[in-house]
N, C-alpha and C. Protein backbone atom coordinates (compact mmCIF):
# COMPACT_ATOMS: atom_id res chain seq x y z
N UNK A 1 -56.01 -43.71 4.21
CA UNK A 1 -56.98 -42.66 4.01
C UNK A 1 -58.05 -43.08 2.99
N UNK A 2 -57.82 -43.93 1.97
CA UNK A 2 -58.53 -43.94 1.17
C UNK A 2 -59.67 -45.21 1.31
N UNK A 3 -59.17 -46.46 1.97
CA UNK A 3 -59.99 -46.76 2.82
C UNK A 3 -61.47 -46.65 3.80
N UNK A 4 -60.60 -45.46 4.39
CA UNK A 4 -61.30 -44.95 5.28
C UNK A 4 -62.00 -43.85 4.93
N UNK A 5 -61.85 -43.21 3.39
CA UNK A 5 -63.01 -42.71 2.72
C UNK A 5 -64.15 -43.44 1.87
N UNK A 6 -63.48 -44.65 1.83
CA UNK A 6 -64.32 -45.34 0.82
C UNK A 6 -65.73 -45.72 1.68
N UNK A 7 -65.31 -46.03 3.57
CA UNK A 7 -66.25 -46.75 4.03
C UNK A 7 -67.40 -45.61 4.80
N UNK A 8 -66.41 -44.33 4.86
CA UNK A 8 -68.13 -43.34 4.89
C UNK A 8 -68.16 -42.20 4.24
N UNK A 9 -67.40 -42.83 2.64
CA UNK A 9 -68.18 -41.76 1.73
C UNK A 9 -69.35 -42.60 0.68
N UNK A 10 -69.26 -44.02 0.41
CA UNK A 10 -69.71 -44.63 -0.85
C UNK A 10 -70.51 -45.19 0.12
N UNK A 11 -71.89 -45.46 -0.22
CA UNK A 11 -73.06 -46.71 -0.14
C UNK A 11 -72.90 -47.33 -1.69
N UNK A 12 -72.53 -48.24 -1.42
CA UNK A 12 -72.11 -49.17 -0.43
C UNK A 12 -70.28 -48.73 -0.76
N UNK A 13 -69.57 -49.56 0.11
CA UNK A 13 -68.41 -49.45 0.21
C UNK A 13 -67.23 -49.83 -0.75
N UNK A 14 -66.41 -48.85 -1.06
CA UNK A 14 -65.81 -49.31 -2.82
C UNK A 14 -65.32 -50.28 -2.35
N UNK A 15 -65.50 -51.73 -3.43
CA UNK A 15 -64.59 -52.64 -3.76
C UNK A 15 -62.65 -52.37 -3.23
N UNK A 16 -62.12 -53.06 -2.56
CA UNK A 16 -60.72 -52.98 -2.61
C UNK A 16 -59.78 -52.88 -4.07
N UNK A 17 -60.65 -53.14 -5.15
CA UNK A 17 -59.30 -52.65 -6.33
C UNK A 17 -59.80 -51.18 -6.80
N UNK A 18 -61.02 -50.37 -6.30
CA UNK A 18 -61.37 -49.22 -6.30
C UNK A 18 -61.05 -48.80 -5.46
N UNK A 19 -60.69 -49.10 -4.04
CA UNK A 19 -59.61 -48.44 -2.97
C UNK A 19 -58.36 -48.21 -3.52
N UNK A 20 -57.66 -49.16 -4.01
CA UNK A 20 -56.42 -48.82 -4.30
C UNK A 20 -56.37 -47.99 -5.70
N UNK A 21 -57.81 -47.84 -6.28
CA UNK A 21 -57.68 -46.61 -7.56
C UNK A 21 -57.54 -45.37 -6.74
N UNK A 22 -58.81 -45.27 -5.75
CA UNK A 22 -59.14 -43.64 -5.26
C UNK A 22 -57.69 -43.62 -4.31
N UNK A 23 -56.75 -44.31 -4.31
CA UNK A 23 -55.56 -44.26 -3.42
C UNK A 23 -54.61 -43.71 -4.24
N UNK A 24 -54.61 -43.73 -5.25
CA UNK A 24 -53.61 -43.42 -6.65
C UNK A 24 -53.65 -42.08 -6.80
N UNK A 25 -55.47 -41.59 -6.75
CA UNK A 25 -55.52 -40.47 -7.55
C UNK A 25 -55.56 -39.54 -6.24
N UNK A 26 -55.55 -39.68 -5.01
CA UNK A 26 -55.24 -39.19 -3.46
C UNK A 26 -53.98 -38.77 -3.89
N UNK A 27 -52.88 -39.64 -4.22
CA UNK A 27 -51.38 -39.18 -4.29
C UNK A 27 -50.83 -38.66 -5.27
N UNK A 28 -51.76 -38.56 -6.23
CA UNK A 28 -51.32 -38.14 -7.65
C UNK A 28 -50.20 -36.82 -7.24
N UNK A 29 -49.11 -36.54 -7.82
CA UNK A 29 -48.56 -35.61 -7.49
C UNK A 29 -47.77 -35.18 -6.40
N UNK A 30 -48.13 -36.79 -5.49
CA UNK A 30 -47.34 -36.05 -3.91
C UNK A 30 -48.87 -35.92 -3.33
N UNK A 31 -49.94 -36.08 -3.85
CA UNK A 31 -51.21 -35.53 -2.87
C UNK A 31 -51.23 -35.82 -1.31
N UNK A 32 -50.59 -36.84 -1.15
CA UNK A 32 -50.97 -37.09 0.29
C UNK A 32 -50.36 -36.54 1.55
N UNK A 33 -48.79 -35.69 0.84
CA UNK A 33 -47.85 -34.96 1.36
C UNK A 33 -48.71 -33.66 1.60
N UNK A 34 -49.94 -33.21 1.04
CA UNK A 34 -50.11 -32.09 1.09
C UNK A 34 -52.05 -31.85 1.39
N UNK A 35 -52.14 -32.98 1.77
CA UNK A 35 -53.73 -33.54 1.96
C UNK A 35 -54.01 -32.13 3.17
N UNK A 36 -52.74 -31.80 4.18
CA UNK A 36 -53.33 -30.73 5.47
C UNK A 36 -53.51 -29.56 4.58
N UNK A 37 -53.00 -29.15 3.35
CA UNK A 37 -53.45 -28.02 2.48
C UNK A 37 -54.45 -28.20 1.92
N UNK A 38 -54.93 -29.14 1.45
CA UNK A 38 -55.89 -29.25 0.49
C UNK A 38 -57.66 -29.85 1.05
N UNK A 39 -57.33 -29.89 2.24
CA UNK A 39 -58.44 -29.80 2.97
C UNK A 39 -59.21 -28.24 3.78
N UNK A 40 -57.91 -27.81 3.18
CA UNK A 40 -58.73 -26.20 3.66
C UNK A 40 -59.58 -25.76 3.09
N UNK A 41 -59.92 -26.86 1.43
CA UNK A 41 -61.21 -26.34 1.10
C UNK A 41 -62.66 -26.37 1.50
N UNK A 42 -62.45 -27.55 2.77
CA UNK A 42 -63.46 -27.89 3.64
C UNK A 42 -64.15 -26.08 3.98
N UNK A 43 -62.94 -25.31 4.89
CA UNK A 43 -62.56 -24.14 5.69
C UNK A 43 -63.49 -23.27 4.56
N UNK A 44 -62.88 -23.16 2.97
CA UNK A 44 -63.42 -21.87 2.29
C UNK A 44 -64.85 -22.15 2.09
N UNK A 45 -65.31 -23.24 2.21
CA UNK A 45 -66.54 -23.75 1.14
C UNK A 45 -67.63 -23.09 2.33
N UNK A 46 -67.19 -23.59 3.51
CA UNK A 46 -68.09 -23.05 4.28
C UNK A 46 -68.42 -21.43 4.04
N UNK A 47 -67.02 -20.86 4.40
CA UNK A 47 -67.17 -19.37 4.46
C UNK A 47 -67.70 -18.71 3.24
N UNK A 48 -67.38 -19.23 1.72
CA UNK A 48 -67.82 -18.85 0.73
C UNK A 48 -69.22 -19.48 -0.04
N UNK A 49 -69.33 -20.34 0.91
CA UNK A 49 -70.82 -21.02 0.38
C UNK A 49 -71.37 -20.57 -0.17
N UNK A 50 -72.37 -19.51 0.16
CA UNK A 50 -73.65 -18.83 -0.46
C UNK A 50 -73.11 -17.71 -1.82
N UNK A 51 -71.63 -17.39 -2.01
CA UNK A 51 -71.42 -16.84 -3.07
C UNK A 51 -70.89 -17.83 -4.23
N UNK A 52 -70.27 -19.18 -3.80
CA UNK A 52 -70.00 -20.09 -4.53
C UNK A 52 -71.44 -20.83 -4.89
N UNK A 53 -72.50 -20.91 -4.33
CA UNK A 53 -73.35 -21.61 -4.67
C UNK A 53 -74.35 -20.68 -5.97
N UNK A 54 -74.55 -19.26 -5.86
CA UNK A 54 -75.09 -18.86 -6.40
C UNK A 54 -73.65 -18.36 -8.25
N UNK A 55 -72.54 -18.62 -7.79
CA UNK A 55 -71.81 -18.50 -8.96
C UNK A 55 -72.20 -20.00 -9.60
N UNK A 56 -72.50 -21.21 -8.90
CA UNK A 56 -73.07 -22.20 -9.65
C UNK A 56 -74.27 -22.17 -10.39
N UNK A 57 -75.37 -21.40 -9.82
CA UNK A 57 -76.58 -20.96 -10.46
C UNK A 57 -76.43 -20.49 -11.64
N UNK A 58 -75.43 -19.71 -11.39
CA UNK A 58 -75.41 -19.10 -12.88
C UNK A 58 -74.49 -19.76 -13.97
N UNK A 59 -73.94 -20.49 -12.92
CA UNK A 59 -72.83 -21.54 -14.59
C UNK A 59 -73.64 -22.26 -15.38
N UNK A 60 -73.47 -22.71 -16.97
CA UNK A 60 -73.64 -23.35 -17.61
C UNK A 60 -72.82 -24.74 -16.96
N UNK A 61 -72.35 -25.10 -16.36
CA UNK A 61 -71.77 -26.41 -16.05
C UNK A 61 -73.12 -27.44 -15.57
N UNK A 62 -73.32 -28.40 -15.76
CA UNK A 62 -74.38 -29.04 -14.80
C UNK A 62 -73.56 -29.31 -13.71
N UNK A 63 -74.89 -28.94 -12.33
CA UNK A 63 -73.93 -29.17 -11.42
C UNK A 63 -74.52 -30.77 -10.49
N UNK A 64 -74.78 -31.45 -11.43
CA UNK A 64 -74.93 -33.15 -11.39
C UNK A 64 -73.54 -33.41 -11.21
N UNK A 65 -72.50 -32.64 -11.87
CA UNK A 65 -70.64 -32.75 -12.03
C UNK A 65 -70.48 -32.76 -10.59
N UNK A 66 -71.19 -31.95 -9.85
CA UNK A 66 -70.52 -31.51 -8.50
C UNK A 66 -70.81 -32.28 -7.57
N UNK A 67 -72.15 -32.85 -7.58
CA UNK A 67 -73.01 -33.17 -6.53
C UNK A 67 -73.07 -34.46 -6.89
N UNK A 68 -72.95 -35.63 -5.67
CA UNK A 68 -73.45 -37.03 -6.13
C UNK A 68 -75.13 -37.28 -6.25
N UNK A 69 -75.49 -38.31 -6.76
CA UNK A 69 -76.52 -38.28 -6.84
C UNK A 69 -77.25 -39.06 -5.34
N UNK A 70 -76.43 -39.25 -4.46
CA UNK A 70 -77.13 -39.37 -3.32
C UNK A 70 -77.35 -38.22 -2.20
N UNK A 71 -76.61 -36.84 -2.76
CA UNK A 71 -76.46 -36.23 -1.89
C UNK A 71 -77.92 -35.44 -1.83
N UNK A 72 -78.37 -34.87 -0.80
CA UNK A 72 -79.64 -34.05 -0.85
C UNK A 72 -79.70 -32.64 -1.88
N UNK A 73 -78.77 -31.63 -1.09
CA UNK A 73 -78.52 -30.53 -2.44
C UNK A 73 -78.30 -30.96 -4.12
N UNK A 74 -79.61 -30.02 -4.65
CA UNK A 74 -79.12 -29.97 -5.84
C UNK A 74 -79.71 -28.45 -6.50
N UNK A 75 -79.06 -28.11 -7.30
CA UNK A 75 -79.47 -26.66 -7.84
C UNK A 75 -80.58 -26.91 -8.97
């Protein structure tokens, strides 16, 4: 999995001893036993988008935290 996030989530593609980091912190805990739960945040983000995005508006957090800097959205 982590692999196969590295090669279409990162431009350019993480290094293999940064695969086997983002592979660590995937399982931290058992994560990978429970990856079909924890992708349901794909499911809420959608549905709660526009109230999660505007609870970001109003956080003091920067949300540079949230967002990579290649991604298009930014608040």
């Amino acid at each position: 999995m982590a692999n196969g996030l590295s090669r279409k989530t990162y431009t350019p593609a993480l290094p293999p001893e940064q695969v086997d980091t983002l592979e660590s912190i995937l399982d931290y805990q058992g994560g990978m036993k429970i990856q079909h739960n924890l992708i349901q945040y794909l499911n809420e983000r959608k549905v709660h988008e526009a109230s999660w995005l505007e609870a970001l508006g109003r956080s003091d957090v920067p949300a540079t935290l949230i967002w990579g800097e290649l991604d298009q959205f930014r608040l």
